[in-house]
PDB file of N, CA and C in Angstrom:
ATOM      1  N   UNK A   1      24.218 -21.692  -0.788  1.00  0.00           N
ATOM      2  CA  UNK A   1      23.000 -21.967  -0.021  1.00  0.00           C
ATOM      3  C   UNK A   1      22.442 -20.657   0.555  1.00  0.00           C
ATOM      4  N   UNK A   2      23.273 -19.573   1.198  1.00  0.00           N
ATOM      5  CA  UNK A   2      23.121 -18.372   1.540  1.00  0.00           C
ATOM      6  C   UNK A   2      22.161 -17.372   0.705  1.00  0.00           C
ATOM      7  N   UNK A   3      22.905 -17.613  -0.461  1.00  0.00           N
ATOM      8  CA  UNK A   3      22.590 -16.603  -1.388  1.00  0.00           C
ATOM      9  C   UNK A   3      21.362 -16.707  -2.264  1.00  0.00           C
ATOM     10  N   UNK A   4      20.985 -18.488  -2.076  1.00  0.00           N
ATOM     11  CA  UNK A   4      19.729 -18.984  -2.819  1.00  0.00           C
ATOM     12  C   UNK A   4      18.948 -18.545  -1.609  1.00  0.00           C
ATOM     13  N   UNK A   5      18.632 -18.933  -0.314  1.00  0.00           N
ATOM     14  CA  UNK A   5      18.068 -18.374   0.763  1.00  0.00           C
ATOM     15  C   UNK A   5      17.788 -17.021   0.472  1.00  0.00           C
ATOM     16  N   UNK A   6      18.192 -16.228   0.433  1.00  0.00           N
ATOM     17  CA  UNK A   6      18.781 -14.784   0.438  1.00  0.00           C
ATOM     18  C   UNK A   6      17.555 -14.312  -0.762  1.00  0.00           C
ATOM     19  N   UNK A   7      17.966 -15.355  -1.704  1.00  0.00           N
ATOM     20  CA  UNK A   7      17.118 -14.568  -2.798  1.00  0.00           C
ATOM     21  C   UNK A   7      15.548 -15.379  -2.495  1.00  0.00           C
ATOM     22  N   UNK A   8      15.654 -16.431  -2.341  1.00  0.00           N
ATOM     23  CA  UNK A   8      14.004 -16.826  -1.977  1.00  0.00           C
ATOM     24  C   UNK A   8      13.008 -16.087  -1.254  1.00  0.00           C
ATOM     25  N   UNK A   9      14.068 -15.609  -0.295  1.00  0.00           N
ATOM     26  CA  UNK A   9      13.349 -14.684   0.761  1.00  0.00           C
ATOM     27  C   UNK A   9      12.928 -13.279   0.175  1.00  0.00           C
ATOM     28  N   UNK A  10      13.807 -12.620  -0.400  1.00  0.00           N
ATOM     29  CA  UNK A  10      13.467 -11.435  -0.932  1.00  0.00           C
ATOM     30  C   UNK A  10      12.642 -11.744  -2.341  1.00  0.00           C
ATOM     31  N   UNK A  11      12.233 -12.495  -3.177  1.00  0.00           N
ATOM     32  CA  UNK A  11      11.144 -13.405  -3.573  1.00  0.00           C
ATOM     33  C   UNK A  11      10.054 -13.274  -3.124  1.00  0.00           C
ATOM     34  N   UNK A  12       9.846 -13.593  -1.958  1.00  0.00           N
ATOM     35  CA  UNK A  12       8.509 -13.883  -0.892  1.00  0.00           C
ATOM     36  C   UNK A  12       8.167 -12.964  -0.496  1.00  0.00           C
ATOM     37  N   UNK A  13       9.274 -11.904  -0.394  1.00  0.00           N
ATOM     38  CA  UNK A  13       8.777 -10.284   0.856  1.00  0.00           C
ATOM     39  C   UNK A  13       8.225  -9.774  -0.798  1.00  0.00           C
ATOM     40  N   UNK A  14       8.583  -9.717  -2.034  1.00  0.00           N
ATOM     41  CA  UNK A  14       8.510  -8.830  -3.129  1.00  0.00           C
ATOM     42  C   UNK A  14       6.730  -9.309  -3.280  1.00  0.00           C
ATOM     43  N   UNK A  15       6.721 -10.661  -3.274  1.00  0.00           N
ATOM     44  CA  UNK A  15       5.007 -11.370  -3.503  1.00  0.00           C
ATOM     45  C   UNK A  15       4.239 -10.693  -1.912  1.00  0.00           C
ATOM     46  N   UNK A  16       4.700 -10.509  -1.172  1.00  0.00           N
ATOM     47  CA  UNK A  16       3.782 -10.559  -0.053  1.00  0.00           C
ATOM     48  C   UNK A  16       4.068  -8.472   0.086  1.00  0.00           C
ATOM     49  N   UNK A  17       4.378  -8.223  -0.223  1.00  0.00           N
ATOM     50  CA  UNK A  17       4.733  -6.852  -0.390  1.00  0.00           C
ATOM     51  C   UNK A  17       3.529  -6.318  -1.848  1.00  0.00           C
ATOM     52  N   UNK A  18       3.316  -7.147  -2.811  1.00  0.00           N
ATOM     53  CA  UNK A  18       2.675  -6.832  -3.675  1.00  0.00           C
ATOM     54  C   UNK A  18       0.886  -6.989  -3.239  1.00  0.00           C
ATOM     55  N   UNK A  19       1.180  -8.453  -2.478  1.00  0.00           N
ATOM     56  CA  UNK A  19      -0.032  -8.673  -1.559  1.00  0.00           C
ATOM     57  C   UNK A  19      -0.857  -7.373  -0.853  1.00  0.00           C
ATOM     58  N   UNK A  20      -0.093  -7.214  -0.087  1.00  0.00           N
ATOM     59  CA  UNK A  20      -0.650  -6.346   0.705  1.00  0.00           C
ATOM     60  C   UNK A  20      -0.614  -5.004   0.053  1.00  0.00           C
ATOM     61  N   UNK A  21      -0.439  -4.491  -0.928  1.00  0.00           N
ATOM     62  CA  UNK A  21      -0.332  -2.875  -1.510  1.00  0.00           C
ATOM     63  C   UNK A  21      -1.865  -2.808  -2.623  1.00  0.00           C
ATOM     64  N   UNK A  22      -1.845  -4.241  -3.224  1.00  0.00           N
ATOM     65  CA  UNK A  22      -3.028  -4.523  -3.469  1.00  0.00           C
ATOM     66  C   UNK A  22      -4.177  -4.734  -2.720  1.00  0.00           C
ATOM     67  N   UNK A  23      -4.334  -4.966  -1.310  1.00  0.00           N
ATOM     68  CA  UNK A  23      -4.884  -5.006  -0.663  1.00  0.00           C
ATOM     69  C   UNK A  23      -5.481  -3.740   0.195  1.00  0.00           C
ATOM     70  N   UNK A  24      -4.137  -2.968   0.307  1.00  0.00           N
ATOM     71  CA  UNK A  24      -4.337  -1.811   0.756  1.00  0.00           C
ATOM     72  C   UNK A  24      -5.505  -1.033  -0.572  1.00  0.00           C
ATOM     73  N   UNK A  25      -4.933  -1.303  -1.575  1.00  0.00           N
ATOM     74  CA  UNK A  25      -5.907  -0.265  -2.581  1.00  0.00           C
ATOM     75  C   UNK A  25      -6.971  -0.582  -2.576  1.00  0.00           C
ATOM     76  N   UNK A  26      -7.547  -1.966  -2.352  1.00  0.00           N
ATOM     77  CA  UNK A  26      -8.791  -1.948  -2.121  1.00  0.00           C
ATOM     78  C   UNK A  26      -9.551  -1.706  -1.422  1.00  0.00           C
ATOM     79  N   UNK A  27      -8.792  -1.773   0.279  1.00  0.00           N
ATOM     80  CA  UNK A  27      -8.995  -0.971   0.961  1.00  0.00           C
ATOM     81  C   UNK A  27      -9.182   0.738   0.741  1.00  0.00           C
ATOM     82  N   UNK A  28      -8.479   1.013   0.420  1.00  0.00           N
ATOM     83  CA  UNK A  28      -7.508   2.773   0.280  1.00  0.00           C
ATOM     84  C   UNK A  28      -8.662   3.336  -0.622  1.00  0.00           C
ATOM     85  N   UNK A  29      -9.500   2.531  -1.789  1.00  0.00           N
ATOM     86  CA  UNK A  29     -10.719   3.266  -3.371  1.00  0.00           C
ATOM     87  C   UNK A  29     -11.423   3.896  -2.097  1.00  0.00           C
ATOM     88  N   UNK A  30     -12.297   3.354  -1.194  1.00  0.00           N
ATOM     89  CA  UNK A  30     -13.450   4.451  -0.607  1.00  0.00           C
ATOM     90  C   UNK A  30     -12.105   5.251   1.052  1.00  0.00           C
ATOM     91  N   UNK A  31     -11.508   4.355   1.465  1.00  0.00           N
ATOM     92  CA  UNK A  31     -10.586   5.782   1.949  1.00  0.00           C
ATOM     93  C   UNK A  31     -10.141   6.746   1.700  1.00  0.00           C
ATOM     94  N   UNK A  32      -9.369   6.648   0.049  1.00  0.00           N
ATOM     95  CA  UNK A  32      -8.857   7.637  -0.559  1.00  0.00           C
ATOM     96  C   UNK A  32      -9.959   8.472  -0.894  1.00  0.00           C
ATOM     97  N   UNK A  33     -11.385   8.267  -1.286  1.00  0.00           N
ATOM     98  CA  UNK A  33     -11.698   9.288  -1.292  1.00  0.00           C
ATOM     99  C   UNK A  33     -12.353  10.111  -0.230  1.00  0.00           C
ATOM    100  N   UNK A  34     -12.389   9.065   0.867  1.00  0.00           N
ATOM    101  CA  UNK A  34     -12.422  10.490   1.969  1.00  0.00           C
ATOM    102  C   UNK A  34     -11.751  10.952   2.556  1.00  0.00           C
ATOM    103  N   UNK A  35     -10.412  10.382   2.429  1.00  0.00           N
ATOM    104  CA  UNK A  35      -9.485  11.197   2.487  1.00  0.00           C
ATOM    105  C   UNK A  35      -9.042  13.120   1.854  1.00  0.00           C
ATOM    106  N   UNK A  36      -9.660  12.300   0.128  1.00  0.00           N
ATOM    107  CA  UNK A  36      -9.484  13.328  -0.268  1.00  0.00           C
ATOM    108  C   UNK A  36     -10.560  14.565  -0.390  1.00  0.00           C
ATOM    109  N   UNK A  37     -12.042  14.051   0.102  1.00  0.00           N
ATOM    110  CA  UNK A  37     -12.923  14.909   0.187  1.00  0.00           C
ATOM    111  C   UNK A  37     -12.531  15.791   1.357  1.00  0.00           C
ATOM    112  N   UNK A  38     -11.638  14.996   2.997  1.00  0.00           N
ATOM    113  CA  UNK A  38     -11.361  15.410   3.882  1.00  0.00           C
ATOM    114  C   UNK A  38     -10.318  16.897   3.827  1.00  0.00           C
ATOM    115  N   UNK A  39      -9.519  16.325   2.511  1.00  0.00           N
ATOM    116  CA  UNK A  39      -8.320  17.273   2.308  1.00  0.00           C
ATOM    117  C   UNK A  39      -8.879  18.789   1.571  1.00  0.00           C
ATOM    118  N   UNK A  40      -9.792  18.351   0.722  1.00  0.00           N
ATOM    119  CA  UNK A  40     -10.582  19.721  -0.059  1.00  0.00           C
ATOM    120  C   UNK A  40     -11.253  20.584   0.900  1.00  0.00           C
ATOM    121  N   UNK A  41     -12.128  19.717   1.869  1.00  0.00           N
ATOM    122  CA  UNK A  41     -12.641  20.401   3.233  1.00  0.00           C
ATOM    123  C   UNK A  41     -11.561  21.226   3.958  1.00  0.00           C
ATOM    124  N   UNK A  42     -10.622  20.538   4.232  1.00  0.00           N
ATOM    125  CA  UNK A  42      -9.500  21.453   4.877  1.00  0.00           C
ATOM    126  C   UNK A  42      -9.194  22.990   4.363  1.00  0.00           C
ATOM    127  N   UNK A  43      -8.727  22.547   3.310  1.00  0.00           N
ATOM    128  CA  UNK A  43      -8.362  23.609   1.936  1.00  0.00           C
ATOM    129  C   UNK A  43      -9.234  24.432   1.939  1.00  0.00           C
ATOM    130  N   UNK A  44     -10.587  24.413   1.856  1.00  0.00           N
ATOM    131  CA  UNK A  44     -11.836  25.404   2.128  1.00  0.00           C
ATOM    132  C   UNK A  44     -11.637  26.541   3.193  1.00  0.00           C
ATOM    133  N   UNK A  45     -11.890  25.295   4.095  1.00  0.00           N
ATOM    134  CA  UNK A  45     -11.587  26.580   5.742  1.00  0.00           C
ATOM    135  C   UNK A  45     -10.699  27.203   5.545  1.00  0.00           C
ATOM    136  N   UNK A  46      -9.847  27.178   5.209  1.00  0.00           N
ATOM    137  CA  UNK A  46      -8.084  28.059   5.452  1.00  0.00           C
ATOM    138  C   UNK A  46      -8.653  29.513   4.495  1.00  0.00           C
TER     139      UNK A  46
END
């Protein structure tokens, strides 16, 4: 019973873990790139 628990759960964190990383990237397409325009700016000044 433990071990079926055990694995259901880590099941659910793996789906809800995929959830949200996908989520983040859709978030993250126009962050990342100002992020990365932010990072080239940096790189400039120096």
């Amino acid at each position: 019973l433990f071990l079926v628990k055990k694995e259901k759960h880590s099941l659910d964190t793996s789906v809800a873990l995929a959830r949200l990383i996908l989520f983040a990237k859709k978030i993250g397409r126009k962050k990342d790139g100002d992020f990365i325009n932010r990072d080239l700016m940096e790189k400039q000044k120096q």
